[in-house]
PDB file of N, CA and C in Angstrom:
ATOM      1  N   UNK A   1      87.370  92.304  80.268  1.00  0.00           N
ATOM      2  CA  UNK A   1      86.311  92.120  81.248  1.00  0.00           C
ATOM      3  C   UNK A   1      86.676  92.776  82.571  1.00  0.00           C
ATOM      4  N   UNK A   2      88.141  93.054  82.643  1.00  0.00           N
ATOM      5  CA  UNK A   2      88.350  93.857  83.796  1.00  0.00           C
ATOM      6  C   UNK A   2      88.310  95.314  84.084  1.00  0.00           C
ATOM      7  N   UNK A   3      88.029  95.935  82.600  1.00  0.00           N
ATOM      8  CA  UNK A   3      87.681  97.177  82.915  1.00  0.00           C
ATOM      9  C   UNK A   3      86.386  97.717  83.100  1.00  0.00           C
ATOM     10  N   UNK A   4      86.562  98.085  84.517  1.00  0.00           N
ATOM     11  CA  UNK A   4      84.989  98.473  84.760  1.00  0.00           C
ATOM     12  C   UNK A   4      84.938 100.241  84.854  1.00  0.00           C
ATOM     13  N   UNK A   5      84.272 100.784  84.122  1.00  0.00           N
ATOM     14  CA  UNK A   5      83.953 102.486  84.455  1.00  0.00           C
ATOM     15  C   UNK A   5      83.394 102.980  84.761  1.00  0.00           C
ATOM     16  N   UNK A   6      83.098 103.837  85.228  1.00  0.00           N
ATOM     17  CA  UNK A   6      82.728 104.701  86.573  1.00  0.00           C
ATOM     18  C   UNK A   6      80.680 104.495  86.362  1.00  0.00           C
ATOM     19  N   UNK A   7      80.513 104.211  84.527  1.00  0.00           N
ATOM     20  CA  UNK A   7      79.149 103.757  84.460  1.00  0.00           C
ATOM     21  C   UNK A   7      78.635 102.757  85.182  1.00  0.00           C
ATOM     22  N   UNK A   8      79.295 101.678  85.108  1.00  0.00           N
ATOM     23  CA  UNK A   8      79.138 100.007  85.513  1.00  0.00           C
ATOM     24  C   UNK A   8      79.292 100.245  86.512  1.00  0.00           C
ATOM     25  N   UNK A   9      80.471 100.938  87.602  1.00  0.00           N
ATOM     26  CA  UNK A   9      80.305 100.667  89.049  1.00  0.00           C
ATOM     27  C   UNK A   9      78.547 101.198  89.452  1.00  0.00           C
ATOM     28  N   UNK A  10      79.005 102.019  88.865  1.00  0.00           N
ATOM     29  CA  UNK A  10      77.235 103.534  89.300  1.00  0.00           C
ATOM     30  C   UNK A  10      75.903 102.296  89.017  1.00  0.00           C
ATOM     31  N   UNK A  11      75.798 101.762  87.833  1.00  0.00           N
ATOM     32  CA  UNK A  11      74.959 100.850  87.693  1.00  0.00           C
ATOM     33  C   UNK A  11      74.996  99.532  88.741  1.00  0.00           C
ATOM     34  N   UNK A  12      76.487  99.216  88.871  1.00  0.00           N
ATOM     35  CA  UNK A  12      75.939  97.565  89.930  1.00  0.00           C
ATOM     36  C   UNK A  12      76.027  98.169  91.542  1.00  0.00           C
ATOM     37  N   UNK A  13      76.322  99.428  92.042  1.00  0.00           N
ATOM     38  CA  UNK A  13      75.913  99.622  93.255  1.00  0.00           C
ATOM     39  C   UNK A  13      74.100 100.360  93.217  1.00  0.00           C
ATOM     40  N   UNK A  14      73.394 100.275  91.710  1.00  0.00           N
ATOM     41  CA  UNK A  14      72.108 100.505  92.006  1.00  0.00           C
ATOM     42  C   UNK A  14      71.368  99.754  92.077  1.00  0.00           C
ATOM     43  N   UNK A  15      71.720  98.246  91.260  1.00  0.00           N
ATOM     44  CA  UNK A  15      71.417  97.320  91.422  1.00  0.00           C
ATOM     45  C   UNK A  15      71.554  96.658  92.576  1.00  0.00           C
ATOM     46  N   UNK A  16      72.474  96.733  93.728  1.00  0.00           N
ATOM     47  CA  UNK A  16      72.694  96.413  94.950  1.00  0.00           C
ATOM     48  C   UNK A  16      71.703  96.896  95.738  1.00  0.00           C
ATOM     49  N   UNK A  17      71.428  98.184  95.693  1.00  0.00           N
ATOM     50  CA  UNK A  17      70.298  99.231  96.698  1.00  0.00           C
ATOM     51  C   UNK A  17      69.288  98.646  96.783  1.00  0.00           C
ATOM     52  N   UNK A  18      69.266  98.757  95.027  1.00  0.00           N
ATOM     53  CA  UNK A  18      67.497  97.751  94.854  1.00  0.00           C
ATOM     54  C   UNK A  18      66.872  96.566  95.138  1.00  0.00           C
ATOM     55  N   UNK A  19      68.156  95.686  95.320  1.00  0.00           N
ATOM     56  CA  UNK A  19      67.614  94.324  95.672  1.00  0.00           C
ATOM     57  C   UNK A  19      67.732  94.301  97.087  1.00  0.00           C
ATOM     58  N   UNK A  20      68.738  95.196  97.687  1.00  0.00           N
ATOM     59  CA  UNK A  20      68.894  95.050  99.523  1.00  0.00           C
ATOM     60  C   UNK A  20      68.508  96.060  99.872  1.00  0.00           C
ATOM     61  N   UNK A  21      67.960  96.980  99.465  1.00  0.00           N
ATOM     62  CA  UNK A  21      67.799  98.709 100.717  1.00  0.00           C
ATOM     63  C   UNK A  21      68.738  98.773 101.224  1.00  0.00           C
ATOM     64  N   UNK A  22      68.404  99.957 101.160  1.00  0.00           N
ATOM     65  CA  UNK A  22      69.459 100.917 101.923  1.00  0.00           C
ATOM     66  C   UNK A  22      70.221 100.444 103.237  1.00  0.00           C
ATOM     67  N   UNK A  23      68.986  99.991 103.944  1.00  0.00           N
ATOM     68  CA  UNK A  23      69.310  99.566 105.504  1.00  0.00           C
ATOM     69  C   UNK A  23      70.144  98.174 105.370  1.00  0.00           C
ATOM     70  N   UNK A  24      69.775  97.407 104.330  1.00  0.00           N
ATOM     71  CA  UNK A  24      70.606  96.164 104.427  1.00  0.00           C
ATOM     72  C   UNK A  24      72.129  96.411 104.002  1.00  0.00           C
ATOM     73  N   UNK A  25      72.331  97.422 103.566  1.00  0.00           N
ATOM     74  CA  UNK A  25      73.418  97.681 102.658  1.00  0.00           C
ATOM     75  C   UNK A  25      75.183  97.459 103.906  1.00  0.00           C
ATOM     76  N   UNK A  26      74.719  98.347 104.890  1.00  0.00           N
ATOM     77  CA  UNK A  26      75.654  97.917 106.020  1.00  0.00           C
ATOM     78  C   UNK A  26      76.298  96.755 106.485  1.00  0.00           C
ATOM     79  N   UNK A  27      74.791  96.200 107.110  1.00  0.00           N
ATOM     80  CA  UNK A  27      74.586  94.674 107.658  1.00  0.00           C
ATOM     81  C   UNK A  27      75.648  93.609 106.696  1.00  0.00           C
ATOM     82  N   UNK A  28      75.317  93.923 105.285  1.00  0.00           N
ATOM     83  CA  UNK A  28      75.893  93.095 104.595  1.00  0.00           C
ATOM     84  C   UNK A  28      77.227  93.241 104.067  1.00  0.00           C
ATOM     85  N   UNK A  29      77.942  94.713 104.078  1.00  0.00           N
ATOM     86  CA  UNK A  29      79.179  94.969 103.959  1.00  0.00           C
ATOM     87  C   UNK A  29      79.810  94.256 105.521  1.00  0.00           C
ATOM     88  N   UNK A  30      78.849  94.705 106.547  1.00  0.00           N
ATOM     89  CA  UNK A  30      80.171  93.529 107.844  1.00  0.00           C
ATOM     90  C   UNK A  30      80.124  92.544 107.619  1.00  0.00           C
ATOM     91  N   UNK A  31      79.241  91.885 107.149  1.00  0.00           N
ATOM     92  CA  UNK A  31      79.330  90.222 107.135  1.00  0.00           C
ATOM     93  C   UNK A  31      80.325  89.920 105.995  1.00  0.00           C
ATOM     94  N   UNK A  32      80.708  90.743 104.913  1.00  0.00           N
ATOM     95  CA  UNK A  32      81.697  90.091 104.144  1.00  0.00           C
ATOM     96  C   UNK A  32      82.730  90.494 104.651  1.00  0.00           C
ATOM     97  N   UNK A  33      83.015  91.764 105.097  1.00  0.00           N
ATOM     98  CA  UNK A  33      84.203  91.696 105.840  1.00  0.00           C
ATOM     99  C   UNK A  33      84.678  91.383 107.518  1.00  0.00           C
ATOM    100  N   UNK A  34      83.637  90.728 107.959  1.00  0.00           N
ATOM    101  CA  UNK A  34      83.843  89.388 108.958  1.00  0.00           C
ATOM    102  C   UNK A  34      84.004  87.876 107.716  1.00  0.00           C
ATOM    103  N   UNK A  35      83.761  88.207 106.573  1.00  0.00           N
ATOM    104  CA  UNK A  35      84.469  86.678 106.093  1.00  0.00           C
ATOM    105  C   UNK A  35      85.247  86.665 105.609  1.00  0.00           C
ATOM    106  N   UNK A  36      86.218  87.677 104.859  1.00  0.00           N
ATOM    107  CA  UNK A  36      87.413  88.302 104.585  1.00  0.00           C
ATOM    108  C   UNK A  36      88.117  88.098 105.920  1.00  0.00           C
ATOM    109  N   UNK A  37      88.153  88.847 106.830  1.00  0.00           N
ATOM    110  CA  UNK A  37      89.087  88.377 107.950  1.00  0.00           C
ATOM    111  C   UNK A  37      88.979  87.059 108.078  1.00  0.00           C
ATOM    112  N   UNK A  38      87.800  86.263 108.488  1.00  0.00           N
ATOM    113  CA  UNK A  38      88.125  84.690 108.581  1.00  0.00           C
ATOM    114  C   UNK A  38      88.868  84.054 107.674  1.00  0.00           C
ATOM    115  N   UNK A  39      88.714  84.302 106.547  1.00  0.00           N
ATOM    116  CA  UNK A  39      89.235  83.603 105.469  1.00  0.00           C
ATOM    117  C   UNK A  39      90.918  83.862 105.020  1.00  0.00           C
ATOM    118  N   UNK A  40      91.281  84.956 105.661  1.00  0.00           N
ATOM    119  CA  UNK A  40      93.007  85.626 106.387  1.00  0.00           C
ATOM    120  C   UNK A  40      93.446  84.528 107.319  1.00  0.00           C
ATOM    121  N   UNK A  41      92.379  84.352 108.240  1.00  0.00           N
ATOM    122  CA  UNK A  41      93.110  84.102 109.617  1.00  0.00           C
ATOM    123  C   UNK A  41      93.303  82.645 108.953  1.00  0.00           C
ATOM    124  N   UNK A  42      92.453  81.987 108.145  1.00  0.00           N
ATOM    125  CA  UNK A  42      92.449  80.401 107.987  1.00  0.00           C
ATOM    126  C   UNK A  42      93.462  80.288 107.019  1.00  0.00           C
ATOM    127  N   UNK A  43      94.116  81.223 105.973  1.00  0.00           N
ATOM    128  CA  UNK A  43      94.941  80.790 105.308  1.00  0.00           C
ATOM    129  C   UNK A  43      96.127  81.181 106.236  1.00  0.00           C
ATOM    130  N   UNK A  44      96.293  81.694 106.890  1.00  0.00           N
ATOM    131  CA  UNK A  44      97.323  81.666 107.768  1.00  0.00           C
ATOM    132  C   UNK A  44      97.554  80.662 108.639  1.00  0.00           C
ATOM    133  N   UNK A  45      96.656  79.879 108.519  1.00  0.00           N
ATOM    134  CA  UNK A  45      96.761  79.505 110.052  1.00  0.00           C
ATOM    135  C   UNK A  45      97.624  77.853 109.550  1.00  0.00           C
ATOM    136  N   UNK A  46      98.421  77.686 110.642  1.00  0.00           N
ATOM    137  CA  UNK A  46     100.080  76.715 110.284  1.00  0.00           C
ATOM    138  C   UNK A  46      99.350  75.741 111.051  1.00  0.00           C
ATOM    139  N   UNK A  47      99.169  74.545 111.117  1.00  0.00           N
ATOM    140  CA  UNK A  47      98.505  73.120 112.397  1.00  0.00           C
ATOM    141  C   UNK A  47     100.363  72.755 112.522  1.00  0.00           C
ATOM    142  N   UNK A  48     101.101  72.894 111.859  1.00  0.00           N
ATOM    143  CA  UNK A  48     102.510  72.781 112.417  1.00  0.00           C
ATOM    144  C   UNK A  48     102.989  73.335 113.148  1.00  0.00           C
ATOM    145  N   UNK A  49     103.037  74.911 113.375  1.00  0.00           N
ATOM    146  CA  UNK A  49     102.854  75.554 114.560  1.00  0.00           C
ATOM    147  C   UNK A  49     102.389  75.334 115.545  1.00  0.00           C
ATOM    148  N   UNK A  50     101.126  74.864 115.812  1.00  0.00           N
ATOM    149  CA  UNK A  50     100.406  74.263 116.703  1.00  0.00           C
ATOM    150  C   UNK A  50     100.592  73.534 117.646  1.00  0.00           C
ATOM    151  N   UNK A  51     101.149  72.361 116.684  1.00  0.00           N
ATOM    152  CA  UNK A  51     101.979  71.128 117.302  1.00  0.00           C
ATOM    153  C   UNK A  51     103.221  71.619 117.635  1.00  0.00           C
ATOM    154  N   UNK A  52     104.034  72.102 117.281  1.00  0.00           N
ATOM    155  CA  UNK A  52     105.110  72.651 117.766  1.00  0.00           C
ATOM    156  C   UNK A  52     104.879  73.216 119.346  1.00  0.00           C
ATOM    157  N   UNK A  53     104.005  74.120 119.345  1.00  0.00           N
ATOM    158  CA  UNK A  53     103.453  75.139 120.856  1.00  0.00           C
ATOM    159  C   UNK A  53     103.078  73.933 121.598  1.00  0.00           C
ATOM    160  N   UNK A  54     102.379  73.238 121.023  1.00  0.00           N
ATOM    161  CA  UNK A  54     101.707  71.674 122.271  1.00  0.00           C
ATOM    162  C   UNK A  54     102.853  70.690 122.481  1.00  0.00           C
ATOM    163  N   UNK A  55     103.846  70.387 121.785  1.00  0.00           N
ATOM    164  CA  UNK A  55     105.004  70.063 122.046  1.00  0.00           C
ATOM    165  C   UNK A  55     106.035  70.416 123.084  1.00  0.00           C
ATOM    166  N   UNK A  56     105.963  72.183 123.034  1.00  0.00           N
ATOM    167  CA  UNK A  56     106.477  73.042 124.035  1.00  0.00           C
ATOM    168  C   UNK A  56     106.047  73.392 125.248  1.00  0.00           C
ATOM    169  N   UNK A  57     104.456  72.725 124.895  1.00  0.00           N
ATOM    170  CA  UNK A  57     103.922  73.007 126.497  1.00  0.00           C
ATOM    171  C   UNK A  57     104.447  71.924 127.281  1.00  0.00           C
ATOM    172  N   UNK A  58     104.440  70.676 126.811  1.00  0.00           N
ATOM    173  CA  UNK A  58     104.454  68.976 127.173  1.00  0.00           C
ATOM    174  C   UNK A  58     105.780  69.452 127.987  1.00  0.00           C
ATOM    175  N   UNK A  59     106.805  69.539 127.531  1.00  0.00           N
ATOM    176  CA  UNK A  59     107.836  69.618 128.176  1.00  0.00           C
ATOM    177  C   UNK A  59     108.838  70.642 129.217  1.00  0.00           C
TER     178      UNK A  59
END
Protein backbone atom coordinates (compact mmCIF):
# COMPACT_ATOMS: atom_id res chain seq x y z
CA UNK A 1 0.00 0.00 0.00
CA UNK A 2 3.03 2.10 0.17
CA UNK A 3 3.94 2.09 -3.21
CA UNK A 4 2.60 4.86 -4.91
CA UNK A 5 3.64 5.62 -8.86
CA UNK A 6 4.05 8.38 -10.62
CA UNK A 7 0.16 7.29 -12.00
CA UNK A 8 -1.51 7.58 -8.49
CA UNK A 9 0.42 10.67 -7.48
CA UNK A 10 -0.74 12.35 -11.16
CA UNK A 11 -4.28 11.02 -10.34
CA UNK A 12 -4.67 12.22 -6.44
CA UNK A 13 -3.11 15.72 -7.19
CA UNK A 14 -6.14 15.84 -9.96
CA UNK A 15 -8.40 14.91 -7.72
CA UNK A 16 -7.14 17.67 -5.33
CA UNK A 17 -7.50 20.54 -8.22
CA UNK A 18 -10.94 19.37 -8.72
CA UNK A 19 -12.38 19.46 -5.51
CA UNK A 20 -10.27 22.83 -4.41
CA UNK A 21 -9.20 24.95 -7.63
CA UNK A 22 -6.48 25.99 -8.43
CA UNK A 23 -6.66 29.14 -6.26
CA UNK A 24 -7.41 27.12 -3.13
CA UNK A 25 -4.57 24.91 -3.76
CA UNK A 26 -1.96 27.44 -1.98
CA UNK A 27 -4.19 28.69 0.82
CA UNK A 28 -4.38 25.14 1.79
CA UNK A 29 -0.76 23.92 1.42
CA UNK A 30 0.05 27.00 4.25
CA UNK A 31 -2.42 25.97 6.48
CA UNK A 32 -0.98 22.44 6.70
CA UNK A 33 2.24 23.59 6.92
CA UNK A 34 1.34 26.19 9.68
CA UNK A 35 0.05 22.82 11.39
CA UNK A 36 3.10 20.83 10.81
CA UNK A 37 5.15 23.50 12.48
CA UNK A 38 2.62 23.70 15.40
CA UNK A 39 2.50 20.25 15.86
CA UNK A 40 6.87 20.37 16.03
CA UNK A 41 6.77 23.08 18.35
CA UNK A 42 4.10 21.07 20.72
CA UNK A 43 5.96 17.89 20.65
CA UNK A 44 8.84 19.65 21.67
CA UNK A 45 7.70 21.56 23.96
CA UNK A 46 9.20 20.27 27.83
CA UNK A 47 6.45 22.05 30.85
CA UNK A 48 9.71 20.82 32.86
CA UNK A 49 11.73 23.24 31.30
CA UNK A 50 9.38 25.74 32.00
CA UNK A 51 9.29 25.25 35.53
CA UNK A 52 12.79 25.04 35.71
CA UNK A 53 13.13 28.89 33.82
CA UNK A 54 10.18 30.09 36.45
CA UNK A 55 12.16 28.60 39.17
CA UNK A 56 15.23 30.58 37.87
CA UNK A 57 13.46 33.64 37.55
CA UNK A 58 12.05 33.37 41.42
CA UNK A 59 15.42 33.42 42.62
Amino acid sequence: MGNLGATEILLILLVVVLLFGGRKIPELMKGIGQGMKEFKKASKYDPATDEDKEVAKKN
